[in-house]
Protein backbone atom coordinates (compact mmCIF):
# COMPACT_ATOMS: atom_id res chain seq x y z
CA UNK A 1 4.55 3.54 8.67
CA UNK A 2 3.25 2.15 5.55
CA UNK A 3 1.87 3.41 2.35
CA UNK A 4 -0.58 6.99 2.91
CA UNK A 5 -1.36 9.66 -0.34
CA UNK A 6 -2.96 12.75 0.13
CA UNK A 7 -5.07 14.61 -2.24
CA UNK A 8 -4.50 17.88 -2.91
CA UNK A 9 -7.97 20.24 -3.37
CA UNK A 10 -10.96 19.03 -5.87
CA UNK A 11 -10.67 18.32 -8.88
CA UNK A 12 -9.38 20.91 -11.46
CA UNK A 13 -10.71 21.11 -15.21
CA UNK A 14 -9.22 20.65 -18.37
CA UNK A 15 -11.79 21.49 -21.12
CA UNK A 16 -13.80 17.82 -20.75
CA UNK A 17 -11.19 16.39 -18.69
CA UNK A 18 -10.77 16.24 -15.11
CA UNK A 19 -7.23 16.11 -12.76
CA UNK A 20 -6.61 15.72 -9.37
CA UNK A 21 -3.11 15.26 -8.03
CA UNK A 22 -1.44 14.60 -4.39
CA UNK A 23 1.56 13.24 -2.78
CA UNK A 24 2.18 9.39 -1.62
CA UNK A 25 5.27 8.53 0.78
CA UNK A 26 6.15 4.93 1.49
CA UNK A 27 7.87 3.26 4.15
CA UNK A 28 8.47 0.49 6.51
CA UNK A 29 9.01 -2.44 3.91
CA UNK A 30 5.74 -1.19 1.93
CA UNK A 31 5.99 -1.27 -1.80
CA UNK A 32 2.87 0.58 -3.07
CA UNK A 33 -0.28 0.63 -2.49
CA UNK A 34 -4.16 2.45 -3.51
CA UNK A 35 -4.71 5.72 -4.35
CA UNK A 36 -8.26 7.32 -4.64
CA UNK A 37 -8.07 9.76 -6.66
CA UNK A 38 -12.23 11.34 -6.88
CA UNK A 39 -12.70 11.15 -10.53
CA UNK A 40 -15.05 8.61 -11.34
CA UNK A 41 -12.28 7.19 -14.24
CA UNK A 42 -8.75 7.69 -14.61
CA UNK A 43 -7.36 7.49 -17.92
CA UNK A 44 -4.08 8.79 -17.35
CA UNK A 45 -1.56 8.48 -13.89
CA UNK A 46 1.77 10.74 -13.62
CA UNK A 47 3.73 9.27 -10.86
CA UNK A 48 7.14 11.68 -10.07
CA UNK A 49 9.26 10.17 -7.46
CA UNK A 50 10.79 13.42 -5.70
CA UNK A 51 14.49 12.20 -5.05
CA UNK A 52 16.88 13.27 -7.60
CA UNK A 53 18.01 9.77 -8.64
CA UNK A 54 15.82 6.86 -8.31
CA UNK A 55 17.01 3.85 -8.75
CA UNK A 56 13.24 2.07 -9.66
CA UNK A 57 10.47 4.07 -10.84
CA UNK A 58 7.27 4.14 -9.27
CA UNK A 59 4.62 2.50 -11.83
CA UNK A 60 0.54 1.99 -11.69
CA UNK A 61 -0.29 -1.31 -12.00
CA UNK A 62 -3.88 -0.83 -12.68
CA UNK A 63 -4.96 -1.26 -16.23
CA UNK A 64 -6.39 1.72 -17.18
CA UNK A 65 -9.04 3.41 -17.87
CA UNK A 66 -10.25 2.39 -14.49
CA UNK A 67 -12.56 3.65 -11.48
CA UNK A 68 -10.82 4.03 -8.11
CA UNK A 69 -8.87 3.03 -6.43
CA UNK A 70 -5.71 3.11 -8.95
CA UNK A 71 -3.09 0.74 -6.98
CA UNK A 72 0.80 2.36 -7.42
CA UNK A 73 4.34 0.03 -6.73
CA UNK A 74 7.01 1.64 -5.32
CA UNK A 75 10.22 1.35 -3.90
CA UNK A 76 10.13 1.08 -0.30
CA UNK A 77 10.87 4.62 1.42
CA UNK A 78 10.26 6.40 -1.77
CA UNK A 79 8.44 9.88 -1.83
CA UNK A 80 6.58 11.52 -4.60
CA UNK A 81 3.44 13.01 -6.39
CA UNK A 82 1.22 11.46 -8.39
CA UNK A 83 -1.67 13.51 -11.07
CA UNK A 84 -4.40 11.50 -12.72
CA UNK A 85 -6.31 12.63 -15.24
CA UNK A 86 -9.94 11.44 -16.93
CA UNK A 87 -13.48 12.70 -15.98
C-alpha cells in the first residue's frame, strides 16, 4: 500500500474562510504524497501525525497559498489528519 487521504464531508465555513480536513495513512516505503483538498486555494495545512511520539513530523512541501493538489512528506507507515484552510 502506498500513500491514500480521505476527505472528510464538504467544506465547512469560517466567516470568509473555507476548511476541509481528512485522514492520510502511508505505507510500503512511501514518504508522502498529494492531497486534494476541494477548496480552490489553501492558505493554511495542519498536518497531526496520530502516534503519540513521532520521531519526524509530517510537513507540506507545497509553497503556499496554492490550488490543489497540496503534496505532504511523511515518514513511511505514519498515520494522521490533515485540515486546510483558505476559500
Amino acid at each position: 500500500m502506498a500513500f491514500a487521504y480521505t476527505k472528510n464531508g464538504n467544506p465547512i465555513s469560517f466567516g470568509n474562510k473555507n476548511a476541509s480536513f481528512g485522514t492520510y495513512t502511508n505505507s510500503g516505503g512511501d514518504t508522502g504524497g498529494a492531497i486534494y483538498t476541494g477548496l480552490q486555494k489553501t492558505e493554511f495545512m495542519i498536518i497531526t501525525p496520530t502516534a503519540a511520539v513521532s520521531a519526524d513530523q509530517a510537513a507540506c512541501t507545497t509553497t503556499l497559498p496554492a490550488s490543489d493538489p497540496i503534496t505532504i512528506v511523511t515518514t513511511d507507515g505514519s498515520d494522521g489528519q490533515w485540515m486546510a484552510i483558505g476559500y
